[in-house]
C-alpha atoms as a PDB file:
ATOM      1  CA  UNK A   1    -103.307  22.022  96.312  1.00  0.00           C
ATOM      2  CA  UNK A   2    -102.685  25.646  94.254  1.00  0.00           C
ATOM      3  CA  UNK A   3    -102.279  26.627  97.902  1.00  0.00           C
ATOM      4  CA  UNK A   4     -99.875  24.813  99.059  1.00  0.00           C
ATOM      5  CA  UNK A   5     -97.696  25.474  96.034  1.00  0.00           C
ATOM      6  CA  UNK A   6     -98.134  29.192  96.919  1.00  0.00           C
ATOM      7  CA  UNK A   7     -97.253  28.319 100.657  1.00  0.00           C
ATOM      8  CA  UNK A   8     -94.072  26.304  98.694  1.00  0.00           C
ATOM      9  CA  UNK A   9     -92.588  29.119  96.336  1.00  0.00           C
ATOM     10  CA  UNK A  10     -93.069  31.931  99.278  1.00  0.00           C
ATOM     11  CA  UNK A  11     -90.855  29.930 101.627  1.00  0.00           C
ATOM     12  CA  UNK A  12     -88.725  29.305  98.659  1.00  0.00           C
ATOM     13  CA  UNK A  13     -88.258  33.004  98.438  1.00  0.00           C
ATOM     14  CA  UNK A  14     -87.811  34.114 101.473  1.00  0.00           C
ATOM     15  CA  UNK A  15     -85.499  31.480 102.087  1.00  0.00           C
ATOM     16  CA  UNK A  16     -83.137  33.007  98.428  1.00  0.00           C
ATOM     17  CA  UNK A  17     -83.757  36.295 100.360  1.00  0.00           C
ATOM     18  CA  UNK A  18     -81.914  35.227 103.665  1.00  0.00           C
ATOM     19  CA  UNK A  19     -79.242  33.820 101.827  1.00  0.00           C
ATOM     20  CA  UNK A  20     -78.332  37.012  99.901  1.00  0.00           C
ATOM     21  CA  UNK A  21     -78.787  38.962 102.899  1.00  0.00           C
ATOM     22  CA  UNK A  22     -76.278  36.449 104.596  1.00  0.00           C
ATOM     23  CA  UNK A  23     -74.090  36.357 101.699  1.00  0.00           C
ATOM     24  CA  UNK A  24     -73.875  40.198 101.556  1.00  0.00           C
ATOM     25  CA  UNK A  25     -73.489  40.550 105.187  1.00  0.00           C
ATOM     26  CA  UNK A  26     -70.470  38.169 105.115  1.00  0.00           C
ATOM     27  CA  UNK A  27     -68.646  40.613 102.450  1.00  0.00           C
ATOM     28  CA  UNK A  28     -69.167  43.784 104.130  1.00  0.00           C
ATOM     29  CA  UNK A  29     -67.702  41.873 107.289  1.00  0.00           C
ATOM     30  CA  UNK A  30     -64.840  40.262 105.260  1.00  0.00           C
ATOM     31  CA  UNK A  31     -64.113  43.890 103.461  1.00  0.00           C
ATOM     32  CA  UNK A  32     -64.088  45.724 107.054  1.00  0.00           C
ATOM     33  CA  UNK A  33     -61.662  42.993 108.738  1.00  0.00           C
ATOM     34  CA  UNK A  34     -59.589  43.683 105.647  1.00  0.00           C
ATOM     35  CA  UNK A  35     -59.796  47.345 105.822  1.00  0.00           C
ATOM     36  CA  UNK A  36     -59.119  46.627 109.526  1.00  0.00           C
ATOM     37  CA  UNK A  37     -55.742  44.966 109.007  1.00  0.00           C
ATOM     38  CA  UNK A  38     -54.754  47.473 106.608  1.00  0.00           C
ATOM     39  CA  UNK A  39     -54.699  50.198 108.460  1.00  0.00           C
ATOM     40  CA  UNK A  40     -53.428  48.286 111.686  1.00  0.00           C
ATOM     41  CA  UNK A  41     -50.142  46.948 109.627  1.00  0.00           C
ATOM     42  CA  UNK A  42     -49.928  50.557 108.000  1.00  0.00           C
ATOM     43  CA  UNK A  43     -49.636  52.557 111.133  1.00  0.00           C
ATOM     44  CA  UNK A  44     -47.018  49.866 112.944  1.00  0.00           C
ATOM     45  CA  UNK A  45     -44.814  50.436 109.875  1.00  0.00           C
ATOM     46  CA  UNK A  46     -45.212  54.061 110.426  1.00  0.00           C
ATOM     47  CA  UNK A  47     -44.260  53.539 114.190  1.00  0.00           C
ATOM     48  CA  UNK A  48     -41.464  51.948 113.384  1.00  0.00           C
ATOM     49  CA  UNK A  49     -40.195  54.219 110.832  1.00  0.00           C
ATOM     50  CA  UNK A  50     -40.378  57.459 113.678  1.00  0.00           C
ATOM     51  CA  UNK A  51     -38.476  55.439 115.577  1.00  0.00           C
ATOM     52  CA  UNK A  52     -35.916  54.343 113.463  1.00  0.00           C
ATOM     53  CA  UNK A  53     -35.719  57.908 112.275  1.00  0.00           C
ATOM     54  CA  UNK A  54     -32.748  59.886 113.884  1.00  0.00           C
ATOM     55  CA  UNK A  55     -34.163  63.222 115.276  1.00  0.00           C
ATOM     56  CA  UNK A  56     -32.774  66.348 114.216  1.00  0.00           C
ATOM     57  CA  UNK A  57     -33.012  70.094 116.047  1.00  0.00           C
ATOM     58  CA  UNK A  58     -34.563  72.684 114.152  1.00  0.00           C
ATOM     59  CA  UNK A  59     -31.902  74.475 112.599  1.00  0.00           C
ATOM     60  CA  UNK A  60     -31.932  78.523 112.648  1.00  0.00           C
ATOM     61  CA  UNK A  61     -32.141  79.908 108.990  1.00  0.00           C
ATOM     62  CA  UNK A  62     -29.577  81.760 107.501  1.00  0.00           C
ATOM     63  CA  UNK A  63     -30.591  84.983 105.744  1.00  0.00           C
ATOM     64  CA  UNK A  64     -30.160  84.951 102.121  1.00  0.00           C
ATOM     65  CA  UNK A  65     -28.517  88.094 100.598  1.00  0.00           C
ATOM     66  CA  UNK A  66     -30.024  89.078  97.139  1.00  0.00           C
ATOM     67  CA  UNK A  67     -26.508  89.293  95.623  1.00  0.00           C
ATOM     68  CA  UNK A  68     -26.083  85.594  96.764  1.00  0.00           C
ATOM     69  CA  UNK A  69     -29.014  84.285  95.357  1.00  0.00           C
ATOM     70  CA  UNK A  70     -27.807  80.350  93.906  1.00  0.00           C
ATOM     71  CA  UNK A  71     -24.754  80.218  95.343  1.00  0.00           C
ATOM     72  CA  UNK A  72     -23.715  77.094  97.247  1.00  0.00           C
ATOM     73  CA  UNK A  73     -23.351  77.619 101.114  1.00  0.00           C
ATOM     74  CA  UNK A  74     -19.631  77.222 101.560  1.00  0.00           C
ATOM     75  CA  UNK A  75     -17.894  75.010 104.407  1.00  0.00           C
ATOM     76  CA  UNK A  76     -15.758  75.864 107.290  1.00  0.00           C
ATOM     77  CA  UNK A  77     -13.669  79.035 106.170  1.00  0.00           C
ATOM     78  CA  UNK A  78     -14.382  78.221 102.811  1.00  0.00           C
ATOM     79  CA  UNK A  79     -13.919  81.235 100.611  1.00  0.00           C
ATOM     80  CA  UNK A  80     -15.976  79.712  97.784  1.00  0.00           C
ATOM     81  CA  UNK A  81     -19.837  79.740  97.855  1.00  0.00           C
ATOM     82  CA  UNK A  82     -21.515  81.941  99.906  1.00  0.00           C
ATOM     83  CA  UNK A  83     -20.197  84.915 101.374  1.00  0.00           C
ATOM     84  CA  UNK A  84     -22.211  84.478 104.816  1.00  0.00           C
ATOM     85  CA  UNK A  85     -21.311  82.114 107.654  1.00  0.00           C
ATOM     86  CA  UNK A  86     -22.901  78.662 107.873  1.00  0.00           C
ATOM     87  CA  UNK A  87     -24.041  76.851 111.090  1.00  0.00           C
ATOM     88  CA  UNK A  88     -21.423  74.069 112.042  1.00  0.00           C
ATOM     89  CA  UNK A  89     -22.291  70.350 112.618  1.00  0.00           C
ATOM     90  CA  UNK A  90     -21.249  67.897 114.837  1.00  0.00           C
ATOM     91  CA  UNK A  91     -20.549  64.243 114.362  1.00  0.00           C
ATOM     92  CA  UNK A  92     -23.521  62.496 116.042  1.00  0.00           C
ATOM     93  CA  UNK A  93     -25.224  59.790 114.987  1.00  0.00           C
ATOM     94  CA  UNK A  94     -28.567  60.009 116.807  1.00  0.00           C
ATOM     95  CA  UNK A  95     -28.923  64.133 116.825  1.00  0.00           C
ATOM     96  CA  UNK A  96     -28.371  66.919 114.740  1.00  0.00           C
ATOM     97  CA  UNK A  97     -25.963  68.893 117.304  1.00  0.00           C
ATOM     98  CA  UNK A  98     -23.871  72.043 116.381  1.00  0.00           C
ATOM     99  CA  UNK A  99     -20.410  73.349 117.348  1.00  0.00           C
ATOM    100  CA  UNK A 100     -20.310  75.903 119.756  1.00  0.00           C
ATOM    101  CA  UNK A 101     -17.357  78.251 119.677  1.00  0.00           C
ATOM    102  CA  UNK A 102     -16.790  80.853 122.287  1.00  0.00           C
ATOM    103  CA  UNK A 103     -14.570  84.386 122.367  1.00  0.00           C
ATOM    104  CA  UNK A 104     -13.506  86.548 125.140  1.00  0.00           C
ATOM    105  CA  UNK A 105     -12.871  90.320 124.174  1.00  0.00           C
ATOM    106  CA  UNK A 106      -9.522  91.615 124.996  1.00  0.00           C
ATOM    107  CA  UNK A 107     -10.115  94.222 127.765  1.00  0.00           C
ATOM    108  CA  UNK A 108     -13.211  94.760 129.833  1.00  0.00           C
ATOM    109  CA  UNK A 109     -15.492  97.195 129.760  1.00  0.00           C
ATOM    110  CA  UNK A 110     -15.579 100.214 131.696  1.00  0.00           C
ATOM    111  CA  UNK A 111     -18.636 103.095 131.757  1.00  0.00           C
ATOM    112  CA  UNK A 112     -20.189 105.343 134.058  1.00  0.00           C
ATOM    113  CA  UNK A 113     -23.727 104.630 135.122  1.00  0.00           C
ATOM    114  CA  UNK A 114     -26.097 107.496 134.170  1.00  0.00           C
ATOM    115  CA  UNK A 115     -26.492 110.370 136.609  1.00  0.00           C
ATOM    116  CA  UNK A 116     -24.742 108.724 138.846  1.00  0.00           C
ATOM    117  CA  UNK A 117     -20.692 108.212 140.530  1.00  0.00           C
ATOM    118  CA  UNK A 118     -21.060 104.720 140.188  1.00  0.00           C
ATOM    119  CA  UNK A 119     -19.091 102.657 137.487  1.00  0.00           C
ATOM    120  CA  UNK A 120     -19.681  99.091 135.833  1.00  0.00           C
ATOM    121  CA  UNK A 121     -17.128  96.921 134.654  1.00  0.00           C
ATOM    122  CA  UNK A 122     -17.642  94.031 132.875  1.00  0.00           C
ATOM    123  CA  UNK A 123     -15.823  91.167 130.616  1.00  0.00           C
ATOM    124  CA  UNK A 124     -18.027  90.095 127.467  1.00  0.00           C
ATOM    125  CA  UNK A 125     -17.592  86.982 125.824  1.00  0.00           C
ATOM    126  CA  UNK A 126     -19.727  86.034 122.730  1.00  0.00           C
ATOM    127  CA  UNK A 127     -20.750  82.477 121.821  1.00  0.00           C
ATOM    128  CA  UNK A 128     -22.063  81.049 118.121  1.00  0.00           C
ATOM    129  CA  UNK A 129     -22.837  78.005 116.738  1.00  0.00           C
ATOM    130  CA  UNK A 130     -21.745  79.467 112.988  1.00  0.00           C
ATOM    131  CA  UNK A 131     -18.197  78.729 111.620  1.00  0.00           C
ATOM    132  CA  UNK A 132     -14.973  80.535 112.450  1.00  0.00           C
ATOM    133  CA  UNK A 133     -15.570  83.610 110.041  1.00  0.00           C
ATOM    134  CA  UNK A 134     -17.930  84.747 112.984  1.00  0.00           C
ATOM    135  CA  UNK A 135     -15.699  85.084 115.446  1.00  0.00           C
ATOM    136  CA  UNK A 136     -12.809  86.400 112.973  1.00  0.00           C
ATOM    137  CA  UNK A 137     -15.856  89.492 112.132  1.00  0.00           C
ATOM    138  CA  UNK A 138     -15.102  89.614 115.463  1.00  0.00           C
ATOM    139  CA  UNK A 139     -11.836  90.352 115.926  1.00  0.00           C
ATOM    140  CA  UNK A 140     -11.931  92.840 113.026  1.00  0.00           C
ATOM    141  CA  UNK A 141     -14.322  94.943 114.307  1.00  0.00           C
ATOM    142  CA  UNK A 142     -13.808  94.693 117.901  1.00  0.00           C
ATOM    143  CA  UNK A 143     -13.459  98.466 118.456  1.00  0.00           C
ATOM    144  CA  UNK A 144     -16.551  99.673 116.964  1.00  0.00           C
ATOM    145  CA  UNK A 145     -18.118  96.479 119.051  1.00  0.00           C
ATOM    146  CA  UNK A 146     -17.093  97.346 122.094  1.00  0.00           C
ATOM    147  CA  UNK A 147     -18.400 100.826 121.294  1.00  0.00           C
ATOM    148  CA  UNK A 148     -22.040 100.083 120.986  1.00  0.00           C
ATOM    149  CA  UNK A 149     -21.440  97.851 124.243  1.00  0.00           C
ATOM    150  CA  UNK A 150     -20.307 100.747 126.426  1.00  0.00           C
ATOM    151  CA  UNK A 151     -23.188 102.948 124.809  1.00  0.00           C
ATOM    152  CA  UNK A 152     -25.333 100.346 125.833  1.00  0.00           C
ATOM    153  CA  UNK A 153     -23.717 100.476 129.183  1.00  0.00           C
ATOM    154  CA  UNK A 154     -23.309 104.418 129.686  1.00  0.00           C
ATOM    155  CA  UNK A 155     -27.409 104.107 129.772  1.00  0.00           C
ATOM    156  CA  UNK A 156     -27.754 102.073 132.822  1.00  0.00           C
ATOM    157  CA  UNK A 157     -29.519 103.323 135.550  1.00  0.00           C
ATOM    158  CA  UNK A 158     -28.859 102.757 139.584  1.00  0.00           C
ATOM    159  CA  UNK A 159     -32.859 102.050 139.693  1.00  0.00           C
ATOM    160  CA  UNK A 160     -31.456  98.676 137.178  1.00  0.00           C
ATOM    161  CA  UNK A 161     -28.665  97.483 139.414  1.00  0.00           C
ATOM    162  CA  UNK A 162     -31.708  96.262 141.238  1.00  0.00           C
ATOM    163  CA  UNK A 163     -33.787  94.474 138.813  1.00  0.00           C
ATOM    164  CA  UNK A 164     -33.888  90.968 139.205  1.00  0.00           C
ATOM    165  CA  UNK A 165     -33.177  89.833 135.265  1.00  0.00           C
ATOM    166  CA  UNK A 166     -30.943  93.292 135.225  1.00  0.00           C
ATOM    167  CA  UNK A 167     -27.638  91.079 133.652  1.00  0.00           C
ATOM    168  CA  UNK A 168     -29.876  89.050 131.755  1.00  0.00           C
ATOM    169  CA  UNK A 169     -31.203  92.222 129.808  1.00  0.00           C
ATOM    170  CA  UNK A 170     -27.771  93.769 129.837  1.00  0.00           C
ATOM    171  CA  UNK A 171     -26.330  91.141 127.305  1.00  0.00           C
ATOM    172  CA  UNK A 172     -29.720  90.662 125.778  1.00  0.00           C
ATOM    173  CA  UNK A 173     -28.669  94.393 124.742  1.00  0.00           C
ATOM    174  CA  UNK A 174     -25.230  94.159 123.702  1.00  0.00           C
ATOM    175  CA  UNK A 175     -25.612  91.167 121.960  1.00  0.00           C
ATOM    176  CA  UNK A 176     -28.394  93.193 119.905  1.00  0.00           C
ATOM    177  CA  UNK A 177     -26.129  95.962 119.509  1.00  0.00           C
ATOM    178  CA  UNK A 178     -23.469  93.968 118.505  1.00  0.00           C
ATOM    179  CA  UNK A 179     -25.013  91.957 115.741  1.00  0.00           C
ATOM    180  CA  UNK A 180     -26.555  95.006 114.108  1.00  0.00           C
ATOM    181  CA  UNK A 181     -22.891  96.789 113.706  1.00  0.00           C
ATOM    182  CA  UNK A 182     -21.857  93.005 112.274  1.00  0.00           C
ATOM    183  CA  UNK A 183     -24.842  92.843 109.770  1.00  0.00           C
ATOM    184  CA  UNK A 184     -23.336  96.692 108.877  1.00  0.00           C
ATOM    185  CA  UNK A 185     -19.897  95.844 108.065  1.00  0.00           C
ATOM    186  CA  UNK A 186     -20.579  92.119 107.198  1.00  0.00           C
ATOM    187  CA  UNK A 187     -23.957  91.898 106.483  1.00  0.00           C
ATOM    188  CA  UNK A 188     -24.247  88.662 108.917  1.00  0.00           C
ATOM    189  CA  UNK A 189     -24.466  89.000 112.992  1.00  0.00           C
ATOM    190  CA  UNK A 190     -24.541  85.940 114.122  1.00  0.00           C
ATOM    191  CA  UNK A 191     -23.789  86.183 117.626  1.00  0.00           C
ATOM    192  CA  UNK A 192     -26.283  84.455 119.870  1.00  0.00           C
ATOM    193  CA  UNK A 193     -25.488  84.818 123.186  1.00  0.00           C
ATOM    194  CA  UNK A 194     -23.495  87.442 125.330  1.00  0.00           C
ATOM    195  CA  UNK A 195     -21.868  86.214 128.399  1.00  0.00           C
ATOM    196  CA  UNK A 196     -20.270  88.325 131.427  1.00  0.00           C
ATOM    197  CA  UNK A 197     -17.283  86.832 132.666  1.00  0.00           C
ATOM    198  CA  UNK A 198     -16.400  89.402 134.979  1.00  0.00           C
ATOM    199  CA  UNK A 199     -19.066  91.801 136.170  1.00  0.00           C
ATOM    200  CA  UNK A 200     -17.999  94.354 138.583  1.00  0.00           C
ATOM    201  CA  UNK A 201     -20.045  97.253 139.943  1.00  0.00           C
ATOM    202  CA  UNK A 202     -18.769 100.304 142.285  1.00  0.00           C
END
């Protein structure tokens, strides 16, 4: 009889034992679904939100001048605020886009090539995405621009005509050139690409 009661309480506990093991079991599984869900509901929100979100192009920084430091960028011509130009916007409402404003230089450009009879002439026109007090740094120093440009020029080689990226490199050069006599005077190039509208070589 005293061992069947020990038979009795051993099932008994085992049995206790199973349920706890059961019991705890269930709440891990119930905490993981949870966990689960979550994290599911959390990164479809987060979907939703990128694509909901407008997005913008990278915009090129400006370089801050140390006798600027706090001022407030100013807007298109604006004589207030900051003395260098600022990037200009336009109205879109899915992209950040800018304004791109072109300028031809007066007369063309005219050099010798070096050791050589040959000449090249070409027509330069700039292009920037700043505002208008870019192209009016321009204007006002357009002699000492097209300067550097025919310096640049007067170095060309016949061996060059030849190259395959030869006009590429050309107004890589002048456009260099050009934006380090602008940082001079004005302390701001901001010319970012150099176009030939004319290119003649004889």
């Amino acid at each position: 009889m005293a061992e069947d009661e020990l038979e009795g309480g051993g099932k008994g506990r085992s049995t206790g034992k199973k349920l706890v093991m059961i019991v705890v079991i269930l709440l891990v599984l119930a905490l993981l679904a949870g966990l689960g869900l979550f994290l599911y509901f959390y990164l479809q929100k987060g979907k939703a939100a990128e694509q909901e979100a407008p997005v913008a192009v990278a915009e090129p920084q400006l370089r801050q001048r140390t006798d600027d430091v706090g001022a407030q960028p100013g807007g298109k011509g604006d004589a207030k605020g900051s003395k260098e130009p600022v990037l200009v916007k336009k109205a879109s409402p899915e992209l950040t886009r800018f304004e791109y404003t072109y300028h031809e230089m007066q007369r063309p450009l005219l050099a010798n090539l070096t050791n050589s009879r040959k000449v090249i002439q070409v027509q330069v026109a700039i292009m920037t995405r700043y505002d208008d007090r870019v192209i009016a740094n321009v204007k006002r120093h357009e002699l000492a621009l097209r300067s550097v440009a025919l310096d640049v020029m007067r170095k060309i080689t016949e061996d060059e005509l030849s190259q395959p990226n030869f006009r590429k490199d050309l107004a890589e050069r002048i456009r260099a050139e050009i934006n380090l006599v602008l940082e001079k005077f004005e302390a701001f190039g901001g010319i970012e690409e150099v176009y030939f509208t004319s290119f003649v070589v004889q």
